[in-house]
Protein backbone atom coordinates (compact mmCIF):
# COMPACT_ATOMS: atom_id res chain seq x y z
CA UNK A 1 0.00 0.00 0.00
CA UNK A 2 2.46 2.20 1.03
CA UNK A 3 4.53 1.88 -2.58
CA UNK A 4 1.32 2.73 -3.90
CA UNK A 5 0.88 6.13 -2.63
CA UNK A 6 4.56 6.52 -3.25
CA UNK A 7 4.03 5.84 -6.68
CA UNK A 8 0.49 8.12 -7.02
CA UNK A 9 2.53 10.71 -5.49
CA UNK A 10 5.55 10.80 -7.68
CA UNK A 11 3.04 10.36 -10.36
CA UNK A 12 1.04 13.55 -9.18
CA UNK A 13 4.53 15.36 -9.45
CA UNK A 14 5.59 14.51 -12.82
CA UNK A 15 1.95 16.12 -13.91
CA UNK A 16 1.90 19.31 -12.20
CA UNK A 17 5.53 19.76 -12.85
CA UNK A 18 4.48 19.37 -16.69
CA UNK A 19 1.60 21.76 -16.48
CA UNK A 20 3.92 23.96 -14.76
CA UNK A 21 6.75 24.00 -17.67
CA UNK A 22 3.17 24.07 -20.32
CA UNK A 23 2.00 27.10 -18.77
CA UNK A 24 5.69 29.09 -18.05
CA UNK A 25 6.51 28.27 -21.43
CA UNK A 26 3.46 29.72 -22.60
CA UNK A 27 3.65 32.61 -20.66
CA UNK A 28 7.38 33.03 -21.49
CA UNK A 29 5.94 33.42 -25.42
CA UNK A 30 3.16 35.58 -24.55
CA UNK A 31 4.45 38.79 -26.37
CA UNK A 32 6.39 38.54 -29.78
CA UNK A 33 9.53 40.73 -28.98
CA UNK A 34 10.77 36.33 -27.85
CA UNK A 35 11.05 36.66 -31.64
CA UNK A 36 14.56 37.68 -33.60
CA UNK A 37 15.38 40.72 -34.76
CA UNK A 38 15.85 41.40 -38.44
CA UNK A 39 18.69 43.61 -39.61
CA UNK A 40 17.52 47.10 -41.28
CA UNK A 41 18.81 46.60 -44.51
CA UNK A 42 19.29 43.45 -47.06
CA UNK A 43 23.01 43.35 -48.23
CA UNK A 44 23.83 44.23 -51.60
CA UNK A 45 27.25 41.57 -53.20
CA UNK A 46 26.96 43.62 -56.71
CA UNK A 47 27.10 47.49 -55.33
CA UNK A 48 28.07 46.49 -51.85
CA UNK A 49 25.98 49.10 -50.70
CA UNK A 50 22.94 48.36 -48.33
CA UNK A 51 19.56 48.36 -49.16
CA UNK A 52 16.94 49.27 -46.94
CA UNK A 53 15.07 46.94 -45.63
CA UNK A 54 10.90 47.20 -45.86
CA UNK A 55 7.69 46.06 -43.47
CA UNK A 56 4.47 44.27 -44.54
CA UNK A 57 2.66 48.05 -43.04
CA UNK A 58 4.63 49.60 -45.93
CA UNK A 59 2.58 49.93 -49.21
CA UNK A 60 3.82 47.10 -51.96
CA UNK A 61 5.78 47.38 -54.18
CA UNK A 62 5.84 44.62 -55.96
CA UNK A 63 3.00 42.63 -57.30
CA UNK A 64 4.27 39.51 -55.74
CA UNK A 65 6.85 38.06 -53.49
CA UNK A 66 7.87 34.71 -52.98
CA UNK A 67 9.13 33.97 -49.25
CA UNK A 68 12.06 30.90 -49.18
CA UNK A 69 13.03 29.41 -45.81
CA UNK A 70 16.41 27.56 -46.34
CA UNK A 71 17.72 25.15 -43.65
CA UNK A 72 20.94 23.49 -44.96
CA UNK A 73 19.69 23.59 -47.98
CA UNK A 74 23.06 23.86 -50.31
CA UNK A 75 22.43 20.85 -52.74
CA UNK A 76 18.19 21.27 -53.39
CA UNK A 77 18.12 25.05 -52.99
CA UNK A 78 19.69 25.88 -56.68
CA UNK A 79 17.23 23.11 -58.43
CA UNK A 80 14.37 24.86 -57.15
CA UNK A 81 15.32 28.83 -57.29
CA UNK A 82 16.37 28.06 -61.16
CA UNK A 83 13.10 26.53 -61.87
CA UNK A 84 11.43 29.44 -60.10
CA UNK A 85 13.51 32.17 -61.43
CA UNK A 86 12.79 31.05 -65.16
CA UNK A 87 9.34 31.17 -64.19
CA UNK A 88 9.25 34.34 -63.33
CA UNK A 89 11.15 35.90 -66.00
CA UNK A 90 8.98 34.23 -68.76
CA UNK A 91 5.75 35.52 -67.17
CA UNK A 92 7.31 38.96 -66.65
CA UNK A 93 8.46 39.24 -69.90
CA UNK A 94 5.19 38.42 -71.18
CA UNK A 95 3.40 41.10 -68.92
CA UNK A 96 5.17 43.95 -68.04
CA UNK A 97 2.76 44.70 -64.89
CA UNK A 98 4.33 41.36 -63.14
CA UNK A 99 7.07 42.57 -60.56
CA UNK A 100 8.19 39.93 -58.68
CA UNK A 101 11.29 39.37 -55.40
CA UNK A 102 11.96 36.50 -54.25
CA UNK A 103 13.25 36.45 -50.48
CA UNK A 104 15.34 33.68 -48.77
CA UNK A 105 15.64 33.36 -45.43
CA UNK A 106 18.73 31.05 -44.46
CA UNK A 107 17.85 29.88 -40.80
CA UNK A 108 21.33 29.19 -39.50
CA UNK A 109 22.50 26.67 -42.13
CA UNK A 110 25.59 25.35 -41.42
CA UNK A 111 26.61 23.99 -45.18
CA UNK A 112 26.82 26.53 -47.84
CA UNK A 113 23.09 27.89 -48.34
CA UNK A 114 24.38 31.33 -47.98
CA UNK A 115 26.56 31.08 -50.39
CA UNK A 116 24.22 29.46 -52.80
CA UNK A 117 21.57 32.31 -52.00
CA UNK A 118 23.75 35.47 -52.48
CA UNK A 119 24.84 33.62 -55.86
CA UNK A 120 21.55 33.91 -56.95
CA UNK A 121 21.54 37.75 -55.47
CA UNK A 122 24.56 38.54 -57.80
CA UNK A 123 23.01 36.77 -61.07
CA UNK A 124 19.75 38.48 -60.94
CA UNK A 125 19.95 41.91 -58.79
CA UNK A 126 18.92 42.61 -55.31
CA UNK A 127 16.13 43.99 -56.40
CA UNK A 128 14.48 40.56 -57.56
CA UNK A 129 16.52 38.55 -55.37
CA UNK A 130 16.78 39.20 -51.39
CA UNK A 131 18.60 37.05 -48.05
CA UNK A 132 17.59 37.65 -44.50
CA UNK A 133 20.29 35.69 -42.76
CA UNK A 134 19.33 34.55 -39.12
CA UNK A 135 22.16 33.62 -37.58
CA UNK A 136 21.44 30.99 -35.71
CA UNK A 137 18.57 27.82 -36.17
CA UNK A 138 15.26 28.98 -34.97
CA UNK A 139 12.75 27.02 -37.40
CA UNK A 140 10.72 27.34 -39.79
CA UNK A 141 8.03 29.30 -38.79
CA UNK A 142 10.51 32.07 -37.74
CA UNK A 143 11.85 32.21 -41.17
CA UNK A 144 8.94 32.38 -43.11
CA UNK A 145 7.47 35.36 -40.00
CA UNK A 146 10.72 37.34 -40.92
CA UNK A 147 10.09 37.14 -44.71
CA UNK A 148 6.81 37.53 -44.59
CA UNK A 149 7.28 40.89 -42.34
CA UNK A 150 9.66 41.85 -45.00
CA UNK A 151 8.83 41.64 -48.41
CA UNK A 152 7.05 43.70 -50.79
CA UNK A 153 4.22 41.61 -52.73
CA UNK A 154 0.55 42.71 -53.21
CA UNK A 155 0.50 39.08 -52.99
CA UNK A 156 2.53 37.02 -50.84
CA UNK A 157 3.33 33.27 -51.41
CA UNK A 158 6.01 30.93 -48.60
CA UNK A 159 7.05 27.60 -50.71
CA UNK A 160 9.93 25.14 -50.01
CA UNK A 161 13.18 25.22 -50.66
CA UNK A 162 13.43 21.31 -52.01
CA UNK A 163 10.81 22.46 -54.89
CA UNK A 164 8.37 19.54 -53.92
CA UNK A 165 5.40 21.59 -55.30
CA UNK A 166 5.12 22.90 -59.45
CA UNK A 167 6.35 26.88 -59.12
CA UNK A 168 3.30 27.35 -61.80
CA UNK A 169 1.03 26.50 -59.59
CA UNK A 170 0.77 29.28 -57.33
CA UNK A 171 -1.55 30.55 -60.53
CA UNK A 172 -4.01 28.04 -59.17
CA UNK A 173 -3.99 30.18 -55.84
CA UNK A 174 -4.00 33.60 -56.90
CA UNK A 175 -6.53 32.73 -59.03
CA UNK A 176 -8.71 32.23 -56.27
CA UNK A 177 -7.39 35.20 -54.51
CA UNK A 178 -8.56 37.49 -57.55
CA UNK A 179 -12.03 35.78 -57.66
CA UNK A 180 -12.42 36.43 -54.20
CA UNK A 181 -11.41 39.61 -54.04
CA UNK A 182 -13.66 40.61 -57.14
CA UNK A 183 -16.78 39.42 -55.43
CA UNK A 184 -15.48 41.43 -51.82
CA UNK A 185 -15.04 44.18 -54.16
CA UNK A 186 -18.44 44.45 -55.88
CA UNK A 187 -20.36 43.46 -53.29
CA UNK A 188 -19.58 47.07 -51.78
CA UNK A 189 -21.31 49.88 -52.42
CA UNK A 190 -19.52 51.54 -55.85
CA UNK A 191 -20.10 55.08 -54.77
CA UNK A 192 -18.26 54.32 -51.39
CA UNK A 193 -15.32 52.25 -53.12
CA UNK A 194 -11.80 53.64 -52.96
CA UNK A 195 -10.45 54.61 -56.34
CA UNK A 196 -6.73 53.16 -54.77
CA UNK A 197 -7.97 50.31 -53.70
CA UNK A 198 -5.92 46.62 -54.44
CA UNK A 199 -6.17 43.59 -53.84
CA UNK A 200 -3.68 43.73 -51.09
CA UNK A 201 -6.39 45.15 -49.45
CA UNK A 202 -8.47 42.55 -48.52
CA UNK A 203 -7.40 39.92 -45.81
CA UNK A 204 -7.58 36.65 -47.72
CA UNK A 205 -5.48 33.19 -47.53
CA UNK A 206 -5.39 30.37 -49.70
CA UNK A 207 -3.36 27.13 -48.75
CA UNK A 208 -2.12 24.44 -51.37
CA UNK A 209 -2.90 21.04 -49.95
CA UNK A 210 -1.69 18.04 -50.96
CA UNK A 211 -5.07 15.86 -49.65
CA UNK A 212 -6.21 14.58 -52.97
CA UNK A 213 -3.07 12.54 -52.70
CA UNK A 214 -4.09 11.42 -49.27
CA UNK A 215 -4.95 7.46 -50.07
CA UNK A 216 -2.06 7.20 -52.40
CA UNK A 217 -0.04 8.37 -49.46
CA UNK A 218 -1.49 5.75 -46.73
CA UNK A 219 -1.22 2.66 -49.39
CA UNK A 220 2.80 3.43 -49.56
CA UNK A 221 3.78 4.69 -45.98
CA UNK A 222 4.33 2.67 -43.39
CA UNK A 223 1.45 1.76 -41.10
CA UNK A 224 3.51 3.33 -37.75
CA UNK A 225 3.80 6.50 -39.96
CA UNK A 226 0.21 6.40 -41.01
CA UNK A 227 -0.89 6.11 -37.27
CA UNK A 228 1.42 8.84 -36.53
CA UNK A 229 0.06 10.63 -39.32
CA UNK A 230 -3.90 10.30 -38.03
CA UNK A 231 -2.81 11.31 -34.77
CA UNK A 232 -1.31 14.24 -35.57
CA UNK A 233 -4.58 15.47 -37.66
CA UNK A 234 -6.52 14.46 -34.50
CA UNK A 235 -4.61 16.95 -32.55
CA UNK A 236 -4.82 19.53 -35.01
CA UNK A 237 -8.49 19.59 -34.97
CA UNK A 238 -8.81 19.82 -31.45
CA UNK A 239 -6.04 22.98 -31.32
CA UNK A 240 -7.03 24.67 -34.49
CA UNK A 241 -10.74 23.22 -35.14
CA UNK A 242 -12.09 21.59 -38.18
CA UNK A 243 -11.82 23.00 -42.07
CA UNK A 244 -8.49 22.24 -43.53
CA UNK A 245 -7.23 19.16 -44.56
CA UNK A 246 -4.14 19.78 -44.83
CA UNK A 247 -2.38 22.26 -42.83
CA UNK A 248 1.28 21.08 -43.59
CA UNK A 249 1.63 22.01 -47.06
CA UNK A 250 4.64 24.39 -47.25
CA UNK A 251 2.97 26.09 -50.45
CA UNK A 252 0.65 29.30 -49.10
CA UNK A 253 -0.16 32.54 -50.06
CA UNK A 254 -1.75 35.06 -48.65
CA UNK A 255 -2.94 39.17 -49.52
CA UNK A 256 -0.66 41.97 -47.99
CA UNK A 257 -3.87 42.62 -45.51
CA UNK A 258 -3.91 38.92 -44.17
CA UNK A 259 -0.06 38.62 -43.96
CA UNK A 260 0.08 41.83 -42.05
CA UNK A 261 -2.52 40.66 -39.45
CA UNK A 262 -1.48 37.09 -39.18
CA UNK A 263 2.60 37.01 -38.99
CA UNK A 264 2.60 39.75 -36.52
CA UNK A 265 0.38 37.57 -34.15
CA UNK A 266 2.15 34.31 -34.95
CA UNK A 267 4.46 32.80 -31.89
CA UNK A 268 5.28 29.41 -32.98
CA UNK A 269 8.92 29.04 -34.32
CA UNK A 270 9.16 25.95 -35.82
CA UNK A 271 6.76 22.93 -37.78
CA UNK A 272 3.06 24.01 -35.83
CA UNK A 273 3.02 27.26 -36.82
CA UNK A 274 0.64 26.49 -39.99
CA UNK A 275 -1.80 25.41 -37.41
CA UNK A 276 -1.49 28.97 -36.05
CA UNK A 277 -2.00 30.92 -39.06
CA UNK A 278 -5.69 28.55 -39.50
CA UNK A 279 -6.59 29.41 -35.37
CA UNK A 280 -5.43 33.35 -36.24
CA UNK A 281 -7.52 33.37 -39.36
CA UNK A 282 -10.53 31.86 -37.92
CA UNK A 283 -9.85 34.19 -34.97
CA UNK A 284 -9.68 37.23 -37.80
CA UNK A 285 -12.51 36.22 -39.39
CA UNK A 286 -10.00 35.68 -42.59
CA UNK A 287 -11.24 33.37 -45.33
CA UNK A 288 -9.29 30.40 -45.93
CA UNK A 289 -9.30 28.59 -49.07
CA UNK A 290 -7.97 25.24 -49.72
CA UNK A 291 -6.47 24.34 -53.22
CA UNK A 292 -4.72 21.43 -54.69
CA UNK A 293 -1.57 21.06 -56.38
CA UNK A 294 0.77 19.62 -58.11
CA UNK A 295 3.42 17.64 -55.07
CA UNK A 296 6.35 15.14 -55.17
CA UNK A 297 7.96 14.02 -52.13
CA UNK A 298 11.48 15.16 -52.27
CA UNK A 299 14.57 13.31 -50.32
CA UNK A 300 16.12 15.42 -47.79
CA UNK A 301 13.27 16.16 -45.76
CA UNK A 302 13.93 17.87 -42.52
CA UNK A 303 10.63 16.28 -40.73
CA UNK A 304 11.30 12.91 -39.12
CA UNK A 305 9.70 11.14 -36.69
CA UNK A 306 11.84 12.93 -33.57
CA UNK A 307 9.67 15.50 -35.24
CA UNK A 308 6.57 14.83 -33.88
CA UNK A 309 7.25 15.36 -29.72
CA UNK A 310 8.32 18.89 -30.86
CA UNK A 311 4.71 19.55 -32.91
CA UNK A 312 2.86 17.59 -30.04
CA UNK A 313 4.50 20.62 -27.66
CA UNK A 314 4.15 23.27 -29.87
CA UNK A 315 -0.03 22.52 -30.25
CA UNK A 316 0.00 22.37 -26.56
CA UNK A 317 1.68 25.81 -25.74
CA UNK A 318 -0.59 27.58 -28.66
CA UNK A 319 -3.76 25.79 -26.95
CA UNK A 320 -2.74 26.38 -23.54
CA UNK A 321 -1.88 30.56 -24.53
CA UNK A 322 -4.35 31.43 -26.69
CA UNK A 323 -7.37 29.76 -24.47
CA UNK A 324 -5.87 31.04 -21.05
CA UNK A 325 -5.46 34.34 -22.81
CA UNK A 326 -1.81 34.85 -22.17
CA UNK A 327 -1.22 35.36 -26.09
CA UNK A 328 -3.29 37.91 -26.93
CA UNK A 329 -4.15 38.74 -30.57
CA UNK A 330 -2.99 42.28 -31.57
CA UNK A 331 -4.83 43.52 -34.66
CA UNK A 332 -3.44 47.02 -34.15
CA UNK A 333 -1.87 46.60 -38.08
């Protein structure tokens, strides 16, 4: 009996001594100055001069802007900026109303990602081409915040560095950010509407998702991965509540409006933080659209299954601050 109650007691312990490191945490993250600074100007290898460096409550000034987190990313990085790069170019040089930058964060790599990135810089100007260099590792989330709060797009779109989803198919989802936006925009009264007004404007969000290729997925993965997998989406509907089916896809865009509100709220650093930006845009009253494309699974993935403990913790701490109230949700942009 008595190594009963010793064992209920350590047992006891262990618990509150979690909730107690759940809710410090929590509270430790409460305001977003935890985040990293971001030096005032991009770096310029052709001029060596320094450019300044802008903020998402600046007006754009480009049509679009494509936000690239890099982590050790030396050998798939070039691939995927060359396909993205000739991309752009053709459809600029087919309409000259596209303007286009393309911003890569490197998040502390420790191989030559730098390197390949200001290569890129050099071949095609720092005005199309821009690196926010972090320092140190702080995840992916944080890299994609810090080029979202950066860049200069009407339209603003975060996609991988391996290239796993078709570059043309962020078409697909500004085409439903234009439709949208049309029917916000004549659904208001004409005589009231703002003769500046752009489609930056209006807070919208449209997420590629890679669902439709859902049962393909589960007939080739392993069945531990697949239970992992269910799990996981489980969780994510209890933190972030039903709607999306796929919240991992790294292929998003959003309007200047929504990426101003949302990445100015977001606190988690690392793989979670797409399950923040679907709480913050239910909490905004954002529309979020879900789209699918075009996906190949690429080797050299940094998720593994050591990832999972970290996005268990991460949905806890957002759960635990958001409902307790100790992150608060600014909409003072």
């Amino acid at each position: 009996m008595e190594y009963i109650c010793l064992l209920a007691t350590f047992f006891v312990i262990v618990v509150l001594g979690f909730v107690s490191v759940i809710f410090f945490e929590a509270y430790r993250r409460r305001n977003n100055h935890e985040h990293v600074a971001v030096p005032a100007i991009f770096e310029d290898p052709n001029s060596l001069k320094q450019v300044p460096c802008p903020h998402v409550v600046d007006p754009a000034a480009k049509y679009i802007s494509l936000i690239i987190p890099a982590f050790n990313e030396e050998h798939r990085l070039p691939g995927a900026l060359d396909e993205t790069m000739n991309y752009l170019q053709q459809r600029a040089s087919k309409d000259p109303s596209f303007s286009y930058e393309v911003v890569i964060i490197d998040d502390g790599s420790a191989d030559g990602t730098k390197k390949v990135a200001f290569e890129f810089v050099k071949k095609y100007t720092v005005d199309k081409v821009r690196v926010i260099l972090l320092g140190r590792n702080h995840g992916k989330g944080e890299a994609i915040r810090k080029g979202m709060l950066h860049s200069r797009g009407e339209l603003l779109l975060m996609l991988d560095a391996d290239g796993a989803t078709k570059i043309t198919d962020l078409e697909k989802l500004e085409n439903q950010i234009h439709a949208v936006a049309k029917k916000e925009f004549n659904s208001r009264d004409s005589s009231a509407s703002d003769p500046s007004f752009r489609i930056s404007d209006i807070p919208i969000a449209v997420f590629g998702s890679r669902a439709h290729l859902e049962e393909k997925a589960l007939a080739s993965r392993k069945w531990y991965r697949n239970i992992l997998m269910k799990g996981f989406h489980l969780v994510v509907l209890l933190a972030a509540g039903p709607g999306i089916r796929d919240t991992q896809c790294g292929f998003k865009m959003f309007t200047r409006a929504a990426a101003r509100k949302l990445f100015s709220n977001v606190r988690l650093k690392r793989w979670c933080f797409d399950v923040e930006l679907v709480f913050l845009c239910k909490c905004f009253r954002i529309p979020i659209f879900e789209i699918s494309v075009n996906w190949s699974e690429i080797p050299g993935s940094k998720v593994n299954l050591l990832s999972i403990p970290n996005m268990l913790w991460e949905l806890v701490l957002m759960s635990v601050g958001y409902r307790t109230g100790m992150w608060r949700i600014s909409n003072s942009t």
